[in-house]
Protein backbone atom coordinates (compact mmCIF):
# COMPACT_ATOMS: atom_id res chain seq x y z
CA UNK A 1 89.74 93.94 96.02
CA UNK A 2 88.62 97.74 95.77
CA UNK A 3 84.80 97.84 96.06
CA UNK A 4 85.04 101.72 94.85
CA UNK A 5 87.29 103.61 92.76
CA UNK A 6 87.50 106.80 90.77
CA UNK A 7 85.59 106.05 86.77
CA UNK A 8 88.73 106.29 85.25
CA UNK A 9 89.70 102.95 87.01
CA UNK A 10 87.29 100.77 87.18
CA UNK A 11 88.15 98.10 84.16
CA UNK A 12 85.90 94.95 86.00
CA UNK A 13 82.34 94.73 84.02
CA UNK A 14 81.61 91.69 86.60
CA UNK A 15 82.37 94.23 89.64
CA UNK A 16 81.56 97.62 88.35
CA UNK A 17 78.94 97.08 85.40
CA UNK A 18 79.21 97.75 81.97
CA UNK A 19 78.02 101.95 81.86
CA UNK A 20 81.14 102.47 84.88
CA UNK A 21 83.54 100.64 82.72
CA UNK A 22 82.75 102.00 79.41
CA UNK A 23 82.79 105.80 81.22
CA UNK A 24 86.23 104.51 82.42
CA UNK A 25 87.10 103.73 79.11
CA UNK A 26 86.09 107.07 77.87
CA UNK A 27 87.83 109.20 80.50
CA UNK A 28 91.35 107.29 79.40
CA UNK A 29 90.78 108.05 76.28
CA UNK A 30 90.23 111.66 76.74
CA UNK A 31 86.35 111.92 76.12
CA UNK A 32 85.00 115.33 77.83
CA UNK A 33 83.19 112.83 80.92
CA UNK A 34 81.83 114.50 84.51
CA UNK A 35 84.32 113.52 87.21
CA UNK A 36 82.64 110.44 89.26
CA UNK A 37 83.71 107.01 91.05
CA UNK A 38 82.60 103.32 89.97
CA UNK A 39 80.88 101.56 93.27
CA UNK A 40 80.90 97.88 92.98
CA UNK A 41 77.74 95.76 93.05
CA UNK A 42 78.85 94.31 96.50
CA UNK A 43 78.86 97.30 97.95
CA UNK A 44 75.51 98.87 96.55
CA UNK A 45 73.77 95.74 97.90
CA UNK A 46 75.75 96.50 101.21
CA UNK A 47 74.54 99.93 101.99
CA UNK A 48 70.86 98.92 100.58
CA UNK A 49 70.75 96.24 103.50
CA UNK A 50 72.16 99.35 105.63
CA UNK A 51 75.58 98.27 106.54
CA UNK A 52 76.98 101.18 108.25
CA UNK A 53 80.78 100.28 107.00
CA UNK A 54 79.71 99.87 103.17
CA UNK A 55 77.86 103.37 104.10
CA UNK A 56 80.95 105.17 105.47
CA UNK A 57 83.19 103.84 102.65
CA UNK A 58 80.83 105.11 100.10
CA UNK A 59 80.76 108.45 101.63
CA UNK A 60 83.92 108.79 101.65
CA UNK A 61 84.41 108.39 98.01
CA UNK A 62 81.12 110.66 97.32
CA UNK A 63 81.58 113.76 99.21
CA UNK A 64 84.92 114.81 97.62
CA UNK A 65 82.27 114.69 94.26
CA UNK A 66 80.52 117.76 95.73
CA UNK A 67 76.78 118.73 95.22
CA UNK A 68 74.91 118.22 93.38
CA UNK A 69 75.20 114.31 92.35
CA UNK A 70 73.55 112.12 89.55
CA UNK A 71 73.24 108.07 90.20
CA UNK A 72 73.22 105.66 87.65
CA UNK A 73 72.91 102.03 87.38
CA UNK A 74 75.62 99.79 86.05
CA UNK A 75 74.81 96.24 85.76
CA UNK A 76 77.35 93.98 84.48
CA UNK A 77 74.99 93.20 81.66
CA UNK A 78 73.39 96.25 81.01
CA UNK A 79 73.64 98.72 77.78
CA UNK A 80 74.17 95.73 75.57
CA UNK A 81 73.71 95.66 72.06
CA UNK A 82 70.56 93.01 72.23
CA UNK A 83 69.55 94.33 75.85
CA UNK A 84 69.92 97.85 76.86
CA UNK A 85 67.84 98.00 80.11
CA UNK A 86 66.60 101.33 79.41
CA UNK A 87 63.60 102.13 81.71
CA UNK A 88 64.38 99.48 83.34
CA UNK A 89 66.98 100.18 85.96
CA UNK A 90 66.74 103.81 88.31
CA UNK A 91 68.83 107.03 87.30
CA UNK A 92 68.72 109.65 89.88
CA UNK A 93 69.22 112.96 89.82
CA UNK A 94 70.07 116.15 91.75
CA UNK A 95 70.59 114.08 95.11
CA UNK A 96 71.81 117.05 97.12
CA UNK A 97 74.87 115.32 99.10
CA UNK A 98 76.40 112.28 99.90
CA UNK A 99 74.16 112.35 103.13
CA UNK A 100 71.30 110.94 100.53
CA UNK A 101 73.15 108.69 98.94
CA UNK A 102 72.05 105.58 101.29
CA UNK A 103 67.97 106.13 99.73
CA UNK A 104 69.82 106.57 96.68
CA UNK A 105 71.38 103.41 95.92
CA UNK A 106 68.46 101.50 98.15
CA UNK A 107 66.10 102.85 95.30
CA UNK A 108 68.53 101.85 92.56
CA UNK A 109 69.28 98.88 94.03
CA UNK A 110 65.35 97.66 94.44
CA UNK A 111 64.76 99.00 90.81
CA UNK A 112 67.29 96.29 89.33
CA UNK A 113 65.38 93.69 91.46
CA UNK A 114 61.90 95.02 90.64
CA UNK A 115 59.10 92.25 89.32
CA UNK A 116 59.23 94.42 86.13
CA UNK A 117 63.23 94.47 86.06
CA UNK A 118 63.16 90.57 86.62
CA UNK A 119 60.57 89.88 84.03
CA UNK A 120 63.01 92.17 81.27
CA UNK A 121 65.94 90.06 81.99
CA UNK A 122 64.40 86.89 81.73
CA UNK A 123 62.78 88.19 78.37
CA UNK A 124 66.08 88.72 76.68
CA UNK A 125 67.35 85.33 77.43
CA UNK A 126 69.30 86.36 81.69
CA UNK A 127 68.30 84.51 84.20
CA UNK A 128 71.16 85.37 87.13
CA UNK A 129 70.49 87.26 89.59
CA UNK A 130 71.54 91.27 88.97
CA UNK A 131 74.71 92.73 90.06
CA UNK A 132 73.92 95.93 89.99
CA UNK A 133 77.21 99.13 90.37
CA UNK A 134 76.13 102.24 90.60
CA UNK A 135 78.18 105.56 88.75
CA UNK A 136 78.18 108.11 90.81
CA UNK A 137 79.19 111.74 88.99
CA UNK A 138 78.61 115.30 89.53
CA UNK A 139 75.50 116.71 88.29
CA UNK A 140 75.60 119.27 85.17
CA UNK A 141 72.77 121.75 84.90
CA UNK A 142 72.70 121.69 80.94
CA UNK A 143 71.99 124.48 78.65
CA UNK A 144 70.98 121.45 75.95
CA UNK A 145 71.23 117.76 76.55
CA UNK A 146 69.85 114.61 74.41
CA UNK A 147 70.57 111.52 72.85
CA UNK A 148 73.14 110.27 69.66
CA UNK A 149 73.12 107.80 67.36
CA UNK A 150 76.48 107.34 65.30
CA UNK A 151 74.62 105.82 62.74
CA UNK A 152 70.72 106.16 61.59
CA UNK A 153 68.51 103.62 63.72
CA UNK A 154 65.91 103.12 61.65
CA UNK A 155 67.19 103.29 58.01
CA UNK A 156 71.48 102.04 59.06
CA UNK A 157 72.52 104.72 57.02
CA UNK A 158 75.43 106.14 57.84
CA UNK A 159 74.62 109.53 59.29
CA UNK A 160 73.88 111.01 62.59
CA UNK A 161 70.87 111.55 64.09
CA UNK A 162 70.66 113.54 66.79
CA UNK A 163 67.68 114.64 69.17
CA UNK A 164 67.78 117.56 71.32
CA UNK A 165 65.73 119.52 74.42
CA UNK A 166 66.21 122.27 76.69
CA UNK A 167 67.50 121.21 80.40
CA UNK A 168 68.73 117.66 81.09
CA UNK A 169 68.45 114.82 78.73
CA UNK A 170 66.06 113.15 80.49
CA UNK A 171 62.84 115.09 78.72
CA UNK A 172 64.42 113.33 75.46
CA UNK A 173 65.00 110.05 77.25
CA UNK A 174 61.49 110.04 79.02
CA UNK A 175 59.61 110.77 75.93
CA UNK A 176 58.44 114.25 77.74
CA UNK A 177 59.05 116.33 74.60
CA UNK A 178 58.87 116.37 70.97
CA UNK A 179 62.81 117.15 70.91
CA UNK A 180 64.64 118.96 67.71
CA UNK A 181 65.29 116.50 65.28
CA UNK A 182 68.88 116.83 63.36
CA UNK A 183 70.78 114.18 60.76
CA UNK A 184 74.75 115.05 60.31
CA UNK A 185 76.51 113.51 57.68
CA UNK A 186 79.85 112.04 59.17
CA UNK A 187 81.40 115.02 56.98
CA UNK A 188 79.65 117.62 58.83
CA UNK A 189 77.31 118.47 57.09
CA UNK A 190 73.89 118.89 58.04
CA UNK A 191 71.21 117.09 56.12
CA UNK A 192 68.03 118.08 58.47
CA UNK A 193 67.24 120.45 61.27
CA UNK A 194 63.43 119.60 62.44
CA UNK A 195 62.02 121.97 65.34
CA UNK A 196 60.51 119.81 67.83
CA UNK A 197 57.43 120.98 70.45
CA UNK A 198 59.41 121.53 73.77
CA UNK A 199 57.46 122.80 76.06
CA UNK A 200 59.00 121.18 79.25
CA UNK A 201 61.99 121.45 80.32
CA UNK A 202 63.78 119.16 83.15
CA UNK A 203 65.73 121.07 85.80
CA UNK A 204 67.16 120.42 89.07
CA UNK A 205 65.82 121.68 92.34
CA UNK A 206 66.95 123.19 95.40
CA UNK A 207 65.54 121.00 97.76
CA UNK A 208 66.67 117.58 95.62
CA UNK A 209 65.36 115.74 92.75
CA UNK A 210 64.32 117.30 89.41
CA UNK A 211 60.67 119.65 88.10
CA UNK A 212 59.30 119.94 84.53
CA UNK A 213 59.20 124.20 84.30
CA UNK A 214 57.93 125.43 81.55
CA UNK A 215 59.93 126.29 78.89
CA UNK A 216 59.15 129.83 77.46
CA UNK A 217 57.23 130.34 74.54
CA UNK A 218 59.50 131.99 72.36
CA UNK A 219 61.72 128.94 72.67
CA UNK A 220 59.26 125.70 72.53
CA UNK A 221 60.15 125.48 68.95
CA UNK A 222 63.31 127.48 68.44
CA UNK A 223 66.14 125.07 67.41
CA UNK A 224 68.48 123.98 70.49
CA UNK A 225 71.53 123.66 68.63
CA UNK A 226 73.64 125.96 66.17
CA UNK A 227 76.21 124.89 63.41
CA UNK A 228 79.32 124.58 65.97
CA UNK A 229 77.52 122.25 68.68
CA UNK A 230 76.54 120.07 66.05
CA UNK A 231 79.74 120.10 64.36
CA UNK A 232 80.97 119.45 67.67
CA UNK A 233 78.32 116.36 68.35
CA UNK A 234 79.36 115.10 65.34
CA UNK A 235 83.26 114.96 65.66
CA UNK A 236 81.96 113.25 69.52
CA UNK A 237 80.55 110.35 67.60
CA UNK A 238 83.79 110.14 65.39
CA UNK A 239 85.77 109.60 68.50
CA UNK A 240 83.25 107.28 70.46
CA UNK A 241 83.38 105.17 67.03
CA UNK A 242 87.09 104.68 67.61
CA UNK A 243 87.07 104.22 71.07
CA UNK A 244 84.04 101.90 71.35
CA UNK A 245 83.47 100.70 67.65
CA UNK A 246 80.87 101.72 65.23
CA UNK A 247 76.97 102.10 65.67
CA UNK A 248 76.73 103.74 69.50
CA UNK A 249 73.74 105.38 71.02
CA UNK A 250 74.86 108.38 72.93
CA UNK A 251 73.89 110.55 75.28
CA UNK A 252 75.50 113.93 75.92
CA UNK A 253 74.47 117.44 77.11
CA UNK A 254 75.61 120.85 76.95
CA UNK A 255 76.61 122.71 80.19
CA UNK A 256 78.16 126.36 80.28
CA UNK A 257 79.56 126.01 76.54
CA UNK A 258 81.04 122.38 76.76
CA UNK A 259 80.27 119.50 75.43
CA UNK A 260 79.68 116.10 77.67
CA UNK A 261 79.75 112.75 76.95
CA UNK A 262 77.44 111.01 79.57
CA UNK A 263 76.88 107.39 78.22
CA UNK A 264 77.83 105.49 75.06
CA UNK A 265 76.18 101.80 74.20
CA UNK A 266 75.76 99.90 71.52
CA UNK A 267 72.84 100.39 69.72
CA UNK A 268 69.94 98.04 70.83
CA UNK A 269 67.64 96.14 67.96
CA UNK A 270 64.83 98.35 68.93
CA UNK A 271 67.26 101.29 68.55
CA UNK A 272 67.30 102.08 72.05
């Protein structure tokens, strides 16, 4: 049994987790994805306890991945439609080189058994113990980045709505800006464009990790996103309906001109 394998193969929610399968998915299906590799729950709890063979195997799958990386959890029962985890379980970003990647999956690892992690799962009706994979993928540095729903949240009409910040997608995830606000008929056309307040914007840094800079002034409530991007958003959500089914939250981001599907789930009760 392969504890670690490129995205595009890892098919096992029970070994892998549910984000590193669904990426998988997405990759075979010819979504625009970052290259990564699926690590295994097994082996994430191996190189947290320090095992130095579970720690050279990773690295050996990392490295080839370049610099700089992004880690996300994957638990087998994660980014469900009545339990989405979000918050819950550690993203990092802008780890430097494989050579971090040990305090990298430690702290992902010990997030997913957290007090406030444990309390969540029993909340929403799991009471297992957490297998927690890890994706590991190249880093973009985004012009643009946010989040997608394929169909309204709130309301369940059928439109997009689509929020959107300067930087990487975690200043929309975080709640750190006010992002642009947009609604896309599944036609294409756009129903609302609503300026948000975005003064921050998250960025990597040289020496690891990520800063809020702020953004400049002329731009803190210029509109992220022309016409084409969100005709392009929009035709993304047509073809994560088909692959994954209707109603997905997504998250995407814009880096030098392309468009990047970075996780697609099902859209939770609370709407995220």
């Amino acid at each position: 049994m392969k504890l670690v394998v490129p995205l595009e193969k890892a098919l096992d929610e029970t070994l892998f987790g549910s984000k590193a399968v669904g990426l998988g998915q997405a990759i075979r299906d010819g979504l625009p994805v970052p290259p990564g590799v699926a690590l295994s729950g097994a082996i994430v709890e191996a190189v947290a306890a320090g095992e130095q063979p579970a720690i050279k195997e990773v690295a050996k799958w990392v490295k080839p991945l370049g610099s700089p990386l992004a880690f996300r959890s994957s638990a087998a029962d994660e980014d469900g439609a009545m339990a989405s985890f979000a918050g819950q379980h550690l993203t990092l970003l802008n780890v430097l080189s494989a050579d971090d990647m040990k305090s990298a999956l430690s702290k992902i690892w010990w997030s997913a058994n957290s007090d406030s992690a444990i309390t969540y799962r029993q909340r929403v009706g799991l009471f297992t113990r957490p297998s927690v994979g890890v994706v590991v993928q190249a880093l973009l540095d985004p012009e643009t980045a946010g989040v997608m729903f394929t169909r309204n949240p709130v309301t369940g009409v059928d439109e997009r709505v689509i929020e959107a910040s300067w930087g990487l997608g975690e200043a929309v995830v975080a709640g750190i800006v006010i992002p642009d606000h947009y609604r896309v008929h599944r036609s294409g056309q756009v129903l609302e464009r609503k300026p948000g307040l975005k003064r921050v914007a998250v960025r990597g840094v040289p020496n690891g990790g990520t800063v809020e800079e702020k953004v400049p002034a002329e731009l803190v409530e210029k509109l992220c996103l022309d016409d084409g991007q969100l005709g392009d958003l929009n035709r993304l959500a047509g073809r994560c309906e088909e692959v994954y089914g209707p109603a997905r939250d997504v998250e995407w981001a814009i880096a030098g001109g392309r468009l990047y599907l970075l996780q697609c789930r099902a859209i939770t009760k609370s709407g995220r």
